[in-house]
C-alpha atoms as a PDB file:
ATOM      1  CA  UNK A   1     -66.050 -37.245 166.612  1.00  0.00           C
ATOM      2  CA  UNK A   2     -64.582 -33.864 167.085  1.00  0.00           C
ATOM      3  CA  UNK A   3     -66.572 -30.804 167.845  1.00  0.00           C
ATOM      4  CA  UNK A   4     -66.603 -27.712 165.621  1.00  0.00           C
ATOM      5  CA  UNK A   5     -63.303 -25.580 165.437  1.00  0.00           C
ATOM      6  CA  UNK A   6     -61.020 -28.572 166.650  1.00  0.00           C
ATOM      7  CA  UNK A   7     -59.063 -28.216 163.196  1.00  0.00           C
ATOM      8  CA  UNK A   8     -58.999 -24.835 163.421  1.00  0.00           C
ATOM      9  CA  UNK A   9     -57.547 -24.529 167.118  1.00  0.00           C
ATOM     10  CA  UNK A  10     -55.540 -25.563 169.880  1.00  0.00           C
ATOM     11  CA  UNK A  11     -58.361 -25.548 172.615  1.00  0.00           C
ATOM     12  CA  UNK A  12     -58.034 -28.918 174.422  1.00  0.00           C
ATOM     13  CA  UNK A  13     -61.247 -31.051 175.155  1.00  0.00           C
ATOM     14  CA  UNK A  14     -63.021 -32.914 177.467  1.00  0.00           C
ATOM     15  CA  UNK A  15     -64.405 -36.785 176.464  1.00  0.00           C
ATOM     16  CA  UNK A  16     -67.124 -39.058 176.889  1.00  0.00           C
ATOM     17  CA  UNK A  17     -66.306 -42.616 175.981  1.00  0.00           C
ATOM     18  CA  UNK A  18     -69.811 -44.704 174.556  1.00  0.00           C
ATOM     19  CA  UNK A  19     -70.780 -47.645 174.180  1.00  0.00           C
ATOM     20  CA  UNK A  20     -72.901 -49.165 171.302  1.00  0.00           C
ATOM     21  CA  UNK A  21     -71.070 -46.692 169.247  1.00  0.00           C
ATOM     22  CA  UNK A  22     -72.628 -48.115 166.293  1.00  0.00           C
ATOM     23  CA  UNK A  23     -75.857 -46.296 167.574  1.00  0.00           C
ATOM     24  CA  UNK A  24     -73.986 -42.805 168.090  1.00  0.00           C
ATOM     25  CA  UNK A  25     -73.989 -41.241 164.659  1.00  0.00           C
ATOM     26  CA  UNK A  26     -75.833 -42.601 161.831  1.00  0.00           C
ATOM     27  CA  UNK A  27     -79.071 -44.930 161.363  1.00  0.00           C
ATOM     28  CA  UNK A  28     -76.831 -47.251 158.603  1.00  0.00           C
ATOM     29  CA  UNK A  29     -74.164 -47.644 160.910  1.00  0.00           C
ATOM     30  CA  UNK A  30     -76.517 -50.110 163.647  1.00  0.00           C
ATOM     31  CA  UNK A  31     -76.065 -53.843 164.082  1.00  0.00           C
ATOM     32  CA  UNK A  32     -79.938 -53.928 165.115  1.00  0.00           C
ATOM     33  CA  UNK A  33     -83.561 -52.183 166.442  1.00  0.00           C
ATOM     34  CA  UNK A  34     -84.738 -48.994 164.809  1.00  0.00           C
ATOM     35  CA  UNK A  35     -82.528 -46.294 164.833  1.00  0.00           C
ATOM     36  CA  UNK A  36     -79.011 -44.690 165.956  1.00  0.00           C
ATOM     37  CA  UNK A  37     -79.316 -41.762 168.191  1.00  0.00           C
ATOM     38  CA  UNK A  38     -78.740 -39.614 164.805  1.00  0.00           C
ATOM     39  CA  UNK A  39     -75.802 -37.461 166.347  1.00  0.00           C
ATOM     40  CA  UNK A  40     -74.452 -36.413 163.707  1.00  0.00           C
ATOM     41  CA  UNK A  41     -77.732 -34.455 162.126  1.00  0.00           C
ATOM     42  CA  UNK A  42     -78.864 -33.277 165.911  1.00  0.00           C
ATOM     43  CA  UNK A  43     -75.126 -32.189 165.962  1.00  0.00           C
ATOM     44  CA  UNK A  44     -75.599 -30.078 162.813  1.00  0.00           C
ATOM     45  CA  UNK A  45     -78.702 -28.308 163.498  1.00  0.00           C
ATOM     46  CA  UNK A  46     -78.345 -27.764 167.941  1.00  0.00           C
ATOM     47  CA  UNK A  47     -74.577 -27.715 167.985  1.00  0.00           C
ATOM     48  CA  UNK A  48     -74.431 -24.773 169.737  1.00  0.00           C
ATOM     49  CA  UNK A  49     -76.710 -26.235 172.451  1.00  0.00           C
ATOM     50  CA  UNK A  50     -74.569 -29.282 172.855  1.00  0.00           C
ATOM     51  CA  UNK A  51     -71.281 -29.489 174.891  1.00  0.00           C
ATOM     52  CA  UNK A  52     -68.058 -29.151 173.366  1.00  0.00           C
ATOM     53  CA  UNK A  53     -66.465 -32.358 173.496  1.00  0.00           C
ATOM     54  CA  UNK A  54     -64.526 -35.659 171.585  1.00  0.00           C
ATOM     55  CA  UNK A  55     -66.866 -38.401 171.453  1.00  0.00           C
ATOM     56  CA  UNK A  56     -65.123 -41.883 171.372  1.00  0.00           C
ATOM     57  CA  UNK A  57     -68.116 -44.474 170.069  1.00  0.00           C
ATOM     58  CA  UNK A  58     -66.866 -48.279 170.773  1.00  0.00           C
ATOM     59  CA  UNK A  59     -69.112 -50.343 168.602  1.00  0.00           C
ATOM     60  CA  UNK A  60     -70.109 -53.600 170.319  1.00  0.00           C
ATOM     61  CA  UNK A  61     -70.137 -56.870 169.085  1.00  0.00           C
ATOM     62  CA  UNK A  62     -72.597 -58.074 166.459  1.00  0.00           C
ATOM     63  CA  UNK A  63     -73.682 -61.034 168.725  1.00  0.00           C
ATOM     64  CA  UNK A  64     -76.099 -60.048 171.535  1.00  0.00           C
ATOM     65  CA  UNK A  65     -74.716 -62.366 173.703  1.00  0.00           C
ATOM     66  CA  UNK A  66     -71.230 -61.508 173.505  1.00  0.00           C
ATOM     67  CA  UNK A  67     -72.482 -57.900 173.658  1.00  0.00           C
ATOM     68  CA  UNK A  68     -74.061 -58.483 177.234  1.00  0.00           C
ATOM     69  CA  UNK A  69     -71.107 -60.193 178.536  1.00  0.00           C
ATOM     70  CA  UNK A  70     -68.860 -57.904 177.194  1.00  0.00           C
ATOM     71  CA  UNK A  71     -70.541 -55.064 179.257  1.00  0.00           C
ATOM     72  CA  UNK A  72     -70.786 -57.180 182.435  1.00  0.00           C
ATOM     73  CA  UNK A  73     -67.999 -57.174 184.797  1.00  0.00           C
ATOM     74  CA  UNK A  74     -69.900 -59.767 186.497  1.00  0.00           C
ATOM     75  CA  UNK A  75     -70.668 -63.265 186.288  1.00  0.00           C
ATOM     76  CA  UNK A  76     -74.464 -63.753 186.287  1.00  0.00           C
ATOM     77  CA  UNK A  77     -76.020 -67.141 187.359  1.00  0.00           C
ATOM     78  CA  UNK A  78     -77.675 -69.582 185.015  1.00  0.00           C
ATOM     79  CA  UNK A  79     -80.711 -69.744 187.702  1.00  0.00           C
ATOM     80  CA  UNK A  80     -81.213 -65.916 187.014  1.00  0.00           C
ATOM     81  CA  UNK A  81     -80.487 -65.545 183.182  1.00  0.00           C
ATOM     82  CA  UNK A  82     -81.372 -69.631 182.128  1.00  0.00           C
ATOM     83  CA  UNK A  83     -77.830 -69.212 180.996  1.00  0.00           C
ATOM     84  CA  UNK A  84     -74.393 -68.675 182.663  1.00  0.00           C
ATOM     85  CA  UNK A  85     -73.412 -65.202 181.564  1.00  0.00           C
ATOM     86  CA  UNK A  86     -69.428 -64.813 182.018  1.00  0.00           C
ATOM     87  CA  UNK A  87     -69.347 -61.055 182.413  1.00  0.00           C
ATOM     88  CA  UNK A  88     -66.120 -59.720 180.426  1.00  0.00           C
ATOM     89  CA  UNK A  89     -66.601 -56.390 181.974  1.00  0.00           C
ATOM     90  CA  UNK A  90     -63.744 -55.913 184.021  1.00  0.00           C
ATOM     91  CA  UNK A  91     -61.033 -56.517 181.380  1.00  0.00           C
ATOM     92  CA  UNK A  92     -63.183 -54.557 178.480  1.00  0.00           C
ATOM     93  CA  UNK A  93     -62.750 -52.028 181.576  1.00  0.00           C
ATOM     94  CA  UNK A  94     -59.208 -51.942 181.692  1.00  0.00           C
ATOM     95  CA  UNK A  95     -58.455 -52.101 177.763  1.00  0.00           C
ATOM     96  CA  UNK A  96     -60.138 -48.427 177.835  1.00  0.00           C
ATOM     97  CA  UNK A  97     -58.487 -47.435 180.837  1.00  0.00           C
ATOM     98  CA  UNK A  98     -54.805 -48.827 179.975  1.00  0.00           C
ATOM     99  CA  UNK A  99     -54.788 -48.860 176.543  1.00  0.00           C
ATOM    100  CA  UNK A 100     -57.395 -47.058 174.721  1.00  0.00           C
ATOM    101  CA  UNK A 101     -57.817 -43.692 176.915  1.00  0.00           C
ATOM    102  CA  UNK A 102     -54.022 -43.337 177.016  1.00  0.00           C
ATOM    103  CA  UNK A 103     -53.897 -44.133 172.650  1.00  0.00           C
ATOM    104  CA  UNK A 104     -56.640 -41.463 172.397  1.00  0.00           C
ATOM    105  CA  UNK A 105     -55.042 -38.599 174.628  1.00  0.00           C
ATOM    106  CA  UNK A 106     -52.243 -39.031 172.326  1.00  0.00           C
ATOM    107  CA  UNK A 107     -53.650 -38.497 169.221  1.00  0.00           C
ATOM    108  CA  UNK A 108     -56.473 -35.958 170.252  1.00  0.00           C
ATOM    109  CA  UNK A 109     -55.831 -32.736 172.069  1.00  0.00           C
ATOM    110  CA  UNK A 110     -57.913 -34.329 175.164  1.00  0.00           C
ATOM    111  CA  UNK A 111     -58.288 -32.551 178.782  1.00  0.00           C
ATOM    112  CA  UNK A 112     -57.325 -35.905 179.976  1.00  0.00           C
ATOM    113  CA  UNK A 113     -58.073 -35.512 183.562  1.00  0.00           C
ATOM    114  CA  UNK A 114     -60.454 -37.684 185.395  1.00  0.00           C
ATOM    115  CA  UNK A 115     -62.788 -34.345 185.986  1.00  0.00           C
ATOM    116  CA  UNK A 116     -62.786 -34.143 181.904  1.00  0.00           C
ATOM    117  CA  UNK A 117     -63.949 -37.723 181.471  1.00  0.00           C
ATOM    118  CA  UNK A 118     -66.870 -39.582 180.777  1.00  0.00           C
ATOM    119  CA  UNK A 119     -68.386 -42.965 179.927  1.00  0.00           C
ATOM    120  CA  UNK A 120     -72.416 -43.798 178.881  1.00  0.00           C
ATOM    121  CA  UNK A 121     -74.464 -46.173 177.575  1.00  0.00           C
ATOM    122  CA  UNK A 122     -77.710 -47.558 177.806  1.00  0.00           C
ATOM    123  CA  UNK A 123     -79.371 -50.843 178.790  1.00  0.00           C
ATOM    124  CA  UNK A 124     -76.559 -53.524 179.575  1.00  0.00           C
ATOM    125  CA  UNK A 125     -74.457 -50.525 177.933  1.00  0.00           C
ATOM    126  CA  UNK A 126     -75.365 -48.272 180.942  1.00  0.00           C
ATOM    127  CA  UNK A 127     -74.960 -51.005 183.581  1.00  0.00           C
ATOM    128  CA  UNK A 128     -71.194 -51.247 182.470  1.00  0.00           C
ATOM    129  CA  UNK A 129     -71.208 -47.347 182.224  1.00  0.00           C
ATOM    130  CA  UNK A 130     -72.042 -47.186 186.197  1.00  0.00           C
ATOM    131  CA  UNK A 131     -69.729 -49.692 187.096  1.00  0.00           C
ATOM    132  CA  UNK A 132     -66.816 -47.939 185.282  1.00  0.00           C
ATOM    133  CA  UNK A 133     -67.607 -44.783 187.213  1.00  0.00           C
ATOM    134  CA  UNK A 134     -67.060 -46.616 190.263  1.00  0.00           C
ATOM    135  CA  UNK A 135     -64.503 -49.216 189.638  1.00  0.00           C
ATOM    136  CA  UNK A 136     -61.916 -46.893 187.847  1.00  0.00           C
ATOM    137  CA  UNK A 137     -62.564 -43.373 190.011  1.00  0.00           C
ATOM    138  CA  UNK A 138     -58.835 -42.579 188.571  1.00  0.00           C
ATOM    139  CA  UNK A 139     -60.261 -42.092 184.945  1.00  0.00           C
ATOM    140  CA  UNK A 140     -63.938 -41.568 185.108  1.00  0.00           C
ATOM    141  CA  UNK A 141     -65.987 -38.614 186.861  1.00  0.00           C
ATOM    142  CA  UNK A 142     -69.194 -38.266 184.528  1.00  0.00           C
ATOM    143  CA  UNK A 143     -71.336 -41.014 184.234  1.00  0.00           C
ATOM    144  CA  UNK A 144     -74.481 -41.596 181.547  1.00  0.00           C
ATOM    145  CA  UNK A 145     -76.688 -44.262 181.853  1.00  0.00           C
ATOM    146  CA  UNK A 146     -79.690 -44.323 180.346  1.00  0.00           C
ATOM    147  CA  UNK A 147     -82.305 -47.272 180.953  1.00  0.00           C
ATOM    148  CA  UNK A 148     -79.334 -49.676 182.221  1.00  0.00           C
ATOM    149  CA  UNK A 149     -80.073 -52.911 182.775  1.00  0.00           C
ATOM    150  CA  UNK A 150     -79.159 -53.791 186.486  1.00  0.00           C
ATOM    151  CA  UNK A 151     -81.445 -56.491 187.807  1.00  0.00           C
ATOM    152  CA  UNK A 152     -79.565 -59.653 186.559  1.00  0.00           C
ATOM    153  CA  UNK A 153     -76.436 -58.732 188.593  1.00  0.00           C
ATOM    154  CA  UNK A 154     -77.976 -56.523 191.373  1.00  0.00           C
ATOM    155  CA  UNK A 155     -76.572 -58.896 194.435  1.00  0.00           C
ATOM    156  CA  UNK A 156     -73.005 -58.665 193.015  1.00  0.00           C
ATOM    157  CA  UNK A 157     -73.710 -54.503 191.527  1.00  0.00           C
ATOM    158  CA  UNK A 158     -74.922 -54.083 195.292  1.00  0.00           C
ATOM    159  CA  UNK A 159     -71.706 -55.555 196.632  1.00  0.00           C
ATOM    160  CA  UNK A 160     -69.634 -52.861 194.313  1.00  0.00           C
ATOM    161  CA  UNK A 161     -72.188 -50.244 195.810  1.00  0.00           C
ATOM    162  CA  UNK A 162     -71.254 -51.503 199.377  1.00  0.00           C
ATOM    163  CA  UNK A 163     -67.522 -50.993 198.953  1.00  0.00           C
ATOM    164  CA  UNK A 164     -67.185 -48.089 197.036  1.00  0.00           C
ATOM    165  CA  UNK A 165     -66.474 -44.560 196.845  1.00  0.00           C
ATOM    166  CA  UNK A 166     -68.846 -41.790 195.538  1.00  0.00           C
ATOM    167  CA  UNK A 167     -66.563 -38.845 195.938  1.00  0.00           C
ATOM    168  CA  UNK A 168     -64.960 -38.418 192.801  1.00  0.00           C
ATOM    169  CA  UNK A 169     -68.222 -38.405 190.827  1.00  0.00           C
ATOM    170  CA  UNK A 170     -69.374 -35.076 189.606  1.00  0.00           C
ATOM    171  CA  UNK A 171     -72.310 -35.651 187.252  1.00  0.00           C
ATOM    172  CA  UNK A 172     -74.483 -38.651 187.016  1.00  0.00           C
ATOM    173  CA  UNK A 173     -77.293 -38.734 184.613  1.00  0.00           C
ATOM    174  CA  UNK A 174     -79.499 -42.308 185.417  1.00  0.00           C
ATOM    175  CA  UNK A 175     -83.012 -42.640 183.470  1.00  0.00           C
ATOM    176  CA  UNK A 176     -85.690 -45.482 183.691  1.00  0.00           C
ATOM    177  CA  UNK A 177     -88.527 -46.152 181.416  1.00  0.00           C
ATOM    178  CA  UNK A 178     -91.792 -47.457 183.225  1.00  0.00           C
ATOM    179  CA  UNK A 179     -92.448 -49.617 180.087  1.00  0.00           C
ATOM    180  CA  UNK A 180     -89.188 -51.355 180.076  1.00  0.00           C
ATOM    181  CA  UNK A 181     -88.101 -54.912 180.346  1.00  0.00           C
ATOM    182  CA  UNK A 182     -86.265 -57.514 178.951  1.00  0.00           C
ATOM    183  CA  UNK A 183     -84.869 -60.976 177.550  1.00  0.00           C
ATOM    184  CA  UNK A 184     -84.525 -61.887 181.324  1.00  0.00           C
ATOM    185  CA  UNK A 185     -86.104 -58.752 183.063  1.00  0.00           C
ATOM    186  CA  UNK A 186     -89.551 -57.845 183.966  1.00  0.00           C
ATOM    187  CA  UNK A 187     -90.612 -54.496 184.251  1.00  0.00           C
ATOM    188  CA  UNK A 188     -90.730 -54.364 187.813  1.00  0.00           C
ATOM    189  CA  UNK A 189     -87.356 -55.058 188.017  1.00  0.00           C
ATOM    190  CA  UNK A 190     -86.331 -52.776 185.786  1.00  0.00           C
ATOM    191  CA  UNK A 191     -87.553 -49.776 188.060  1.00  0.00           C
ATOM    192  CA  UNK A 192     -86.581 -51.780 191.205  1.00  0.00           C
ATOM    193  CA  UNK A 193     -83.312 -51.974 189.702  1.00  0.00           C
ATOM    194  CA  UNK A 194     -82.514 -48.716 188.571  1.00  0.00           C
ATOM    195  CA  UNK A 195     -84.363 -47.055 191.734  1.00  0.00           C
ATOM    196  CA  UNK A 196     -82.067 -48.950 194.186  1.00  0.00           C
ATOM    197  CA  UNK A 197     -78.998 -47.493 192.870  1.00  0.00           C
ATOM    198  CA  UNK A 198     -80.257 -43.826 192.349  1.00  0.00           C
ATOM    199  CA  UNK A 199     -81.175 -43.903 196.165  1.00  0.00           C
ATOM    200  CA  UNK A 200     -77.840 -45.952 196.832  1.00  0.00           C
ATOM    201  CA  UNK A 201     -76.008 -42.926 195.527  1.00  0.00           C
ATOM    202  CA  UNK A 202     -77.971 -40.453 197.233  1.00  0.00           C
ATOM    203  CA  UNK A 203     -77.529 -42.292 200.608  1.00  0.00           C
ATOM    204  CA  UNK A 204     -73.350 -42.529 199.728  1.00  0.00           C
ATOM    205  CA  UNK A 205     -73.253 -38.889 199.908  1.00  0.00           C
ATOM    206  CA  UNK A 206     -73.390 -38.126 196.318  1.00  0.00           C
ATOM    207  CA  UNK A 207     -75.281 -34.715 196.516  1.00  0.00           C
ATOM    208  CA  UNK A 208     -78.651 -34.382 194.679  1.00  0.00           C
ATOM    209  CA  UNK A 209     -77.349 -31.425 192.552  1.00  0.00           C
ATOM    210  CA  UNK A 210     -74.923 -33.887 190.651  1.00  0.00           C
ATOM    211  CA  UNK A 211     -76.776 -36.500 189.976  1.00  0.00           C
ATOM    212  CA  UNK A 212     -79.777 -36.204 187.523  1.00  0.00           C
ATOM    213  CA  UNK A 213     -82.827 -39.082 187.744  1.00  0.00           C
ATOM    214  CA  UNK A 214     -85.527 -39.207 185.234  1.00  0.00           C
ATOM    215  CA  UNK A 215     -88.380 -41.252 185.344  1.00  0.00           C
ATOM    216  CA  UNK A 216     -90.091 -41.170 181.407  1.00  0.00           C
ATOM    217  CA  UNK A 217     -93.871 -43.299 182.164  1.00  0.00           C
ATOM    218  CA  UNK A 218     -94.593 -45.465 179.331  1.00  0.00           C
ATOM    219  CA  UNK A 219     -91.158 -45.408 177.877  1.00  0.00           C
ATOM    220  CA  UNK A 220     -90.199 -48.526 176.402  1.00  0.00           C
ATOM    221  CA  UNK A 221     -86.493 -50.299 176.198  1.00  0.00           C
ATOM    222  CA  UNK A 222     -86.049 -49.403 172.816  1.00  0.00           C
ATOM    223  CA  UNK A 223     -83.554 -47.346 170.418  1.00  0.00           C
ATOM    224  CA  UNK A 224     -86.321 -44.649 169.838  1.00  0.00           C
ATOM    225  CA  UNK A 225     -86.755 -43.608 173.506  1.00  0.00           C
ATOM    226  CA  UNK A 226     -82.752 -43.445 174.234  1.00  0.00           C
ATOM    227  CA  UNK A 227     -82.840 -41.111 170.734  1.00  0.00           C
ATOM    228  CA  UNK A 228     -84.792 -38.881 172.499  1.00  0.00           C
ATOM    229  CA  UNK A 229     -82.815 -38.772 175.947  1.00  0.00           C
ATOM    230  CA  UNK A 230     -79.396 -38.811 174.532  1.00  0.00           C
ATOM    231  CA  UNK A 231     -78.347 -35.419 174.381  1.00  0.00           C
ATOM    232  CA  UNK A 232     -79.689 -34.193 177.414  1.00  0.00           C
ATOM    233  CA  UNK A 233     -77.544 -37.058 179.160  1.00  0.00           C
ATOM    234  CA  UNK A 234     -75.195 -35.928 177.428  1.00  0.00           C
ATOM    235  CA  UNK A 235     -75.600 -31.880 178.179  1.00  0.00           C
ATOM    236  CA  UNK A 236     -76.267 -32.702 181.848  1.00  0.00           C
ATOM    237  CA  UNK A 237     -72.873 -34.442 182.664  1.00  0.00           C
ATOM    238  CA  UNK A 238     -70.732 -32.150 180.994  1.00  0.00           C
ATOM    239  CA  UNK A 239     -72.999 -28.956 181.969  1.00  0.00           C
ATOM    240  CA  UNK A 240     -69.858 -27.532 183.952  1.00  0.00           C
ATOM    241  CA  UNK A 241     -66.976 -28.183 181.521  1.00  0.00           C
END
């Protein structure tokens, strides 16, 4: 999706790569739960609220389980999910970085710096979202994760954390739902999980004016709450483009 005026212009744009791009736009357009994120009305009727960017939605796969290890770059372990879980993360990773990014600056008048560049999601979605920002700091500055789902793979998502760098990242939006849990998470672990790595980030040297933590009590892990939270994710980590 291009922003207003793109046709009309030759202004170049930032972009913000999401996942579960099924969800972005339009309620008939989702594989499952209750809703999209209904973009493209919000877009219509707050547009000139909302940044002005190129929004590249990558719909996920239509089986959950391919969906979760698609967004996993790592491996988790039957005794944790009942199931081994081969996480497909890393190459997904590089298909957007190598092939997909470079496709997309090509045919779209991108700002195609890494300090133009995003990537969000939510649950497992947001999970891959934070490990992008930190695995490929060449491509992607601005990180949105709403509700991610961290718990399964927190030993090896600590061991990333470990080795890391934080400097490159200029806006992180994280968000947690006390409600929240899932197929293989309770919701303890869902705060624990999503806690851990806010602090993590905080204790890396990433300053507390970049990165943006909300805690919503009650929320649930559903469709309906991320509706609600998605564009101001997506205004906070573009608020300086």
């Amino acid at each position: 999706m291009t922003p207003d005026g793109y046709e009309s212009g030759a202004k170049r744009y930032p972009v913000v790569y999401i996942n579960d791009g099924q969800d972005v736009f339009r309620d008939e357009d989702i594989l499952w739960g209750e809703c999209s994120m209904d973009y493209e009305n919000y877009y219509r009727s707050y547009g000139r609220f909302l940044p002005d960017i190129i929004i590249v939605a990558l719909v996920c796969p239509r089986d959950r389980e391919e969906r979760t290890a698609l967004y996993s770059p790592f491996t988790c372990k039957p005794e944790k999910g009942g199931a081994m879980i081969r996480g497909q993360g890393v190459e997904y990773l590089k298909w957007i970085a190598e092939e997909l990014k470079p496709w997309i600056d090509g045919a779209y008048r991108t700002r195609s710096g890494r300090e133009d560049t995003g990537i969000m999601g939510y649950s497992t979605g947001g999970l891959f979202a934070l490990c992008a920002g930190l695995l490929r700091p060449d491509i992607f500055t601005r990180v949105a994760a709403l509700s991610s789902s961290v718990y399964l793979w927190l030993d090896q998502f600590q061991e990333l954390l470990d080795t890391a760098s934080f400097g490159h990242l200029k806006r992180i939006y994280m968000d947690v739902g006390t409600n929240e849990f899932g197929r293989f998470t309770t919701k303890e672990e869902f705060l624990e999980g999503a806690e851990l790595i806010y602090r993590t980030y905080l204790q890396k040297g990433v300053s507390a004016d970049c990165i943006k933590y909300n805690l919503y009590p009650g929320a649930t892990h559903s469709q309906l709450e991320w509706k609600l939270r998605f564009p101001d994710a997506l205004r906070w980590i573009f608020m300086d483009c």
